[in-house]
N, C-alpha and C. Protein backbone atom coordinates (compact mmCIF):
# COMPACT_ATOMS: atom_id res chain seq x y z
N UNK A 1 13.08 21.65 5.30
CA UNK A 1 13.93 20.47 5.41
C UNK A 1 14.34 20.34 6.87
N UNK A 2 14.35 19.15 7.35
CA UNK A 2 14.74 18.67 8.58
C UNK A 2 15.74 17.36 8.97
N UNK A 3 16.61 18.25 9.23
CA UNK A 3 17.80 16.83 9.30
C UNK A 3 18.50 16.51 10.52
N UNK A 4 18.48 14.86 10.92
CA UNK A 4 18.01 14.44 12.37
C UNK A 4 19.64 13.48 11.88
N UNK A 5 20.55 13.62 12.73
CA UNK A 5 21.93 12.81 12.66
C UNK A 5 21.69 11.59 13.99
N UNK A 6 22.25 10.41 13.12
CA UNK A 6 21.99 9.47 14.32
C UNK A 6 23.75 8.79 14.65
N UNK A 7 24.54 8.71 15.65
CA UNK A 7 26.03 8.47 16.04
C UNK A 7 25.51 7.10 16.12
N UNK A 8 26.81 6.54 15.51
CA UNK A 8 27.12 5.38 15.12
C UNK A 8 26.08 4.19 14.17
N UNK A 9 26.29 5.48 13.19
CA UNK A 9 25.45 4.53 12.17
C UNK A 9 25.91 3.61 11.66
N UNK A 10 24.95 2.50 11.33
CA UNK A 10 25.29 1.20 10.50
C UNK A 10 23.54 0.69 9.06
N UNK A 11 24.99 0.61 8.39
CA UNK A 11 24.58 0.58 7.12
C UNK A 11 23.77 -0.76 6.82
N UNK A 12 23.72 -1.73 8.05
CA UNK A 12 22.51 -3.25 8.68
C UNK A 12 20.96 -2.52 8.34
N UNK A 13 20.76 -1.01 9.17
CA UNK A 13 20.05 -0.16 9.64
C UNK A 13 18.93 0.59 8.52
N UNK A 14 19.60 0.37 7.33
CA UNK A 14 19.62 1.35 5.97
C UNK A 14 18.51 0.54 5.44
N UNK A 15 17.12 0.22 5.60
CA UNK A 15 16.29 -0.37 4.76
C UNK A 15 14.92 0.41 5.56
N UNK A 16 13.79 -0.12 4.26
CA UNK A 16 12.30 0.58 5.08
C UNK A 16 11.48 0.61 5.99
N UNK A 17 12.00 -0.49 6.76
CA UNK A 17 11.09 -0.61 8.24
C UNK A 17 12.10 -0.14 9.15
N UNK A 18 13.47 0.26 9.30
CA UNK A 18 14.08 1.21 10.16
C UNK A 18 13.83 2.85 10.23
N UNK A 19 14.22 2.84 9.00
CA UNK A 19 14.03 4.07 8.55
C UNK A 19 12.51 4.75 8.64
N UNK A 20 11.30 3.94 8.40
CA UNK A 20 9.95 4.10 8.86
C UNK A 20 9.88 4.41 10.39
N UNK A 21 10.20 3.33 11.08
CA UNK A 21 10.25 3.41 12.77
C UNK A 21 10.89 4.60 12.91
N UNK A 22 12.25 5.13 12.50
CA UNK A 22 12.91 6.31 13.23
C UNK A 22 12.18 7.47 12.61
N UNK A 23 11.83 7.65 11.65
CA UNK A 23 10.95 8.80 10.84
C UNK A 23 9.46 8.78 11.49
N UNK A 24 9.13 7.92 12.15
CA UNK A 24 8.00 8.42 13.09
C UNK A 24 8.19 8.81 14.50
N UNK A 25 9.25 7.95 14.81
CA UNK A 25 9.46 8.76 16.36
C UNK A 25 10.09 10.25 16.13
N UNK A 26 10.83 10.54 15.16
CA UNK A 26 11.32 12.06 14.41
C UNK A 26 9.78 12.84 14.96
N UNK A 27 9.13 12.70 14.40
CA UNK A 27 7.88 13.08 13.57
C UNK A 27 7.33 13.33 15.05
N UNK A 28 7.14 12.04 15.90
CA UNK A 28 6.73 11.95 17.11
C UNK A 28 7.39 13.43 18.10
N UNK A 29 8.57 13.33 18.04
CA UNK A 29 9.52 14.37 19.44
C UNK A 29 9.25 15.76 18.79
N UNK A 30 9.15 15.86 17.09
CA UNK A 30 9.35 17.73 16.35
C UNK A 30 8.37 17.96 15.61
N UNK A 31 7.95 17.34 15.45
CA UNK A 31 6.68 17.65 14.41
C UNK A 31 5.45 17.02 14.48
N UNK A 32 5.08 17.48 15.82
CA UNK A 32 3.28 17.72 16.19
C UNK A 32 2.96 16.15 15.98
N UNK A 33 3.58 14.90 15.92
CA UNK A 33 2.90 13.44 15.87
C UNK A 33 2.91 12.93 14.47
N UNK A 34 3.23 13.31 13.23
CA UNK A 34 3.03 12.56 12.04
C UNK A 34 3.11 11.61 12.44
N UNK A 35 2.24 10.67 11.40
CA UNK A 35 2.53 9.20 11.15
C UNK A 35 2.89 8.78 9.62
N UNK A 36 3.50 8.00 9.47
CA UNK A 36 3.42 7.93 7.84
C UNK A 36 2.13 6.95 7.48
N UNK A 37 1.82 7.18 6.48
CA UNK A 37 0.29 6.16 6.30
C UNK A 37 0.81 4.94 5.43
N UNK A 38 1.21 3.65 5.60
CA UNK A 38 2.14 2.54 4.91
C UNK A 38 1.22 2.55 3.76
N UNK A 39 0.66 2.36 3.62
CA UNK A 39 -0.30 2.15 2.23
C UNK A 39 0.03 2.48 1.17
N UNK A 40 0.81 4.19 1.56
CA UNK A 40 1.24 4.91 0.78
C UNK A 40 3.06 4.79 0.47
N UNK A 41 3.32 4.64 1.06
CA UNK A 41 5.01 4.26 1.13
C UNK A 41 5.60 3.32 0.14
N UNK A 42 6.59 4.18 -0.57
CA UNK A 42 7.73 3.65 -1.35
C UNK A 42 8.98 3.97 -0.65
N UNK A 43 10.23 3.13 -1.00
CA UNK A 43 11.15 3.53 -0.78
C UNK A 43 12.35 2.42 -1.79
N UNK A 44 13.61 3.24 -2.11
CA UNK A 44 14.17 3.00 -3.41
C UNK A 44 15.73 2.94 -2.86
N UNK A 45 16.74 1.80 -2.86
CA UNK A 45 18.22 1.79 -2.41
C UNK A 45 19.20 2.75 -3.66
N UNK A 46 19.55 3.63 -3.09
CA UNK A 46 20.18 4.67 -4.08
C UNK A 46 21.67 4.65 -3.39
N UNK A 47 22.66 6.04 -4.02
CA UNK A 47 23.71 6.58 -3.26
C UNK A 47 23.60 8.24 -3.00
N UNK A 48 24.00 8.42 -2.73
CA UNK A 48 24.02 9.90 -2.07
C UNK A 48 25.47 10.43 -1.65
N UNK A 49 26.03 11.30 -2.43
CA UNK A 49 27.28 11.54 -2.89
C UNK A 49 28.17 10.49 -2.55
N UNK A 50 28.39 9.07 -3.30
CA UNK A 50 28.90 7.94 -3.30
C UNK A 50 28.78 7.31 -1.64
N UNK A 51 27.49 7.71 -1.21
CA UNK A 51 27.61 6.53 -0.07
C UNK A 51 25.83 6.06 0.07
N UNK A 52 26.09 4.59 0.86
CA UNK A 52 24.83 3.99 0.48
C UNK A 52 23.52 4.68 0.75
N UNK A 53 22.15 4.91 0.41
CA UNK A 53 21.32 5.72 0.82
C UNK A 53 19.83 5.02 0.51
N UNK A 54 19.18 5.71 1.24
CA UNK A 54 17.65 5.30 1.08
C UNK A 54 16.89 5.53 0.60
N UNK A 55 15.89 6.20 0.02
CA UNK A 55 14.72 7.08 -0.50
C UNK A 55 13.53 7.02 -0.33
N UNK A 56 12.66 7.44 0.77
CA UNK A 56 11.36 6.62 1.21
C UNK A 56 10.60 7.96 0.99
N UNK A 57 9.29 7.72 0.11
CA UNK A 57 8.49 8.48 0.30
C UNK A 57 7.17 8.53 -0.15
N UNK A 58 6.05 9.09 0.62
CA UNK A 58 4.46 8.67 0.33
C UNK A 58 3.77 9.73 1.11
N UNK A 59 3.28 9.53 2.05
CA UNK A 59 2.10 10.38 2.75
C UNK A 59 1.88 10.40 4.35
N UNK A 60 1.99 11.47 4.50
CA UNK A 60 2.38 11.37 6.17
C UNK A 60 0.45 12.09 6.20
N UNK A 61 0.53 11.69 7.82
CA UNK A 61 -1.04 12.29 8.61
C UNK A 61 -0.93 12.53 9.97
N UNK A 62 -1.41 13.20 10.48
CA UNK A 62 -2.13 13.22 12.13
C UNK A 62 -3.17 12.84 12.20
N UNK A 63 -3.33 11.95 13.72
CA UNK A 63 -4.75 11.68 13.67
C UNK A 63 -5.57 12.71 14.32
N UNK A 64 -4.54 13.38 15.14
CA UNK A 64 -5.76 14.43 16.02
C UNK A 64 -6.59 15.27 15.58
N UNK A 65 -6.00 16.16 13.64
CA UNK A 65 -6.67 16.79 13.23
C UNK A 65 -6.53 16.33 11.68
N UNK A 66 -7.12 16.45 10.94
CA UNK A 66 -7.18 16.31 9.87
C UNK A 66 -6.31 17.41 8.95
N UNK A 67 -4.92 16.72 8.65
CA UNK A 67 -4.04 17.23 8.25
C UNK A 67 -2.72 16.08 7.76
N UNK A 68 -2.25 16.36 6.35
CA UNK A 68 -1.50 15.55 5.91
C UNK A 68 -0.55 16.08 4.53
N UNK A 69 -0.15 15.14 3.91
CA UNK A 69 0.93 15.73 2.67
C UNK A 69 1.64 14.81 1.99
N UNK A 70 2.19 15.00 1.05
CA UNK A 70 3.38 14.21 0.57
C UNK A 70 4.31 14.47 1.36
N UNK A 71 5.51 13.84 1.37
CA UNK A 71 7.10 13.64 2.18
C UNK A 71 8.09 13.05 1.25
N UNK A 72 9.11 13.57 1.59
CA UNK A 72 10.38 12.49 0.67
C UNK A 72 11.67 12.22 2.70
N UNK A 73 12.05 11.32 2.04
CA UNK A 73 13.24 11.25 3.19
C UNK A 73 14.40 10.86 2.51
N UNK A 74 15.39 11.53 3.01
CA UNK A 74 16.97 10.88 2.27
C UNK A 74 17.53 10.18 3.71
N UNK A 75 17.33 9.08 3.89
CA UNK A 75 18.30 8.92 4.82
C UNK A 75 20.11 8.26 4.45
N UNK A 76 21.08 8.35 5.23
CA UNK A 76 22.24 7.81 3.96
C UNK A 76 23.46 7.87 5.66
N UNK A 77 24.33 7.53 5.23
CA UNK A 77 25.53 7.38 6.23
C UNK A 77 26.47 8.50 5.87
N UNK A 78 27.14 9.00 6.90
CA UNK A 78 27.95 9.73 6.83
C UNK A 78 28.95 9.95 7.66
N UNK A 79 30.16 8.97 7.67
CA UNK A 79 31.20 8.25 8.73
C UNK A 79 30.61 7.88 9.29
N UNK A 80 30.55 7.64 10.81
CA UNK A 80 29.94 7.00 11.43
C UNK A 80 28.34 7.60 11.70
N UNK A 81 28.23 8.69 11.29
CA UNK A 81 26.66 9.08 11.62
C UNK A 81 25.76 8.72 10.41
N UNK A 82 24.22 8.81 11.08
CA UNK A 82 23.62 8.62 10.07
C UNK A 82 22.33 9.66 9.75
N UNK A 83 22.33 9.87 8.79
CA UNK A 83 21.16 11.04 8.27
C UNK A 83 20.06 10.99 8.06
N UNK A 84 18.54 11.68 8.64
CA UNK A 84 17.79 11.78 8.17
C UNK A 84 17.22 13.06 7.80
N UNK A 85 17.15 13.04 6.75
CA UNK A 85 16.61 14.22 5.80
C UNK A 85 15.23 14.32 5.77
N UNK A 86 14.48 15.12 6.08
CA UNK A 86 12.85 15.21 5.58
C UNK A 86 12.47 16.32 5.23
N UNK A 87 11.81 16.23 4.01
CA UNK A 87 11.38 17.08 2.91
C UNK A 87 10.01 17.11 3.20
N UNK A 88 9.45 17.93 3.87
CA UNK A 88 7.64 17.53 4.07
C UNK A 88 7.00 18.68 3.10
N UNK A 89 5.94 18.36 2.93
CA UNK A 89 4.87 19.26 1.90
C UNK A 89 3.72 19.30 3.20
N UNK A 90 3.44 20.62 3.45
CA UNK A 90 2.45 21.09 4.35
C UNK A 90 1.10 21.88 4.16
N UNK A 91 0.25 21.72 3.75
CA UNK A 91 -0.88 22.55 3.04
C UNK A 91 -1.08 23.82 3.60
C-alpha cells in the first residue's frame, strides 16, 4: 500500500479524470512509470469513514517492459488534505 497526501484538498477534485492524472504522475515520481490502461478503468463515488471518497480501479502497465496488474485506489479527503491510497497487485 502506498499513500500519497495532497494539502489543500478539494472535494471539486474528487472524480476519475483527476484522480487518473494524479495516480499516474504518483506512479510516474515512485513507481518505475505505471500507466493505468483506460480501457480497463472503473471507478465508483463512495464514503470512507463518513467522508466523500473515490474508488478507481482496473489495470496498470509499463511500456518499457512488459509488466502489469490489477490496482484499487481509495482516494477521499481528510480536512484539508487529500488521500491517495494504492493497492497494487505485482506478479
Amino acid at each position: 500500500m502506498f499513500v500519497h497526501w495532497i494539502e489543500n484538498g478539494d472535494t471539486s477534485r474528487l472524480n476519475q479524470t483527476w484522480v487518473t492524472q494524479k495516480r499516474n504522475e504518483i506512479a510516474s515520481a515512485y513507481l518505475e512509470g505505471q500507466t493505468i490502461e483506460p480501457q480497463h478503468l472503473s471507478a465508483i463515488r463512495t464514503k470512507y469513514l463518513n467522508r466523500a471518497a473515490i474508488v478507481t480501479s482496473g489495470l496498470w502497465a509499463r511500456n518499457d517492459i512488459v509488466v502489469g496488474g490489477p490496482f484499487k485506489n481509495y482516494t477521499f479527503l481528510r480536512g484539508n488534505l487529500m488521500g491517495i491510497g494504492l493497492r497494487e497487485a505485482f506478479p
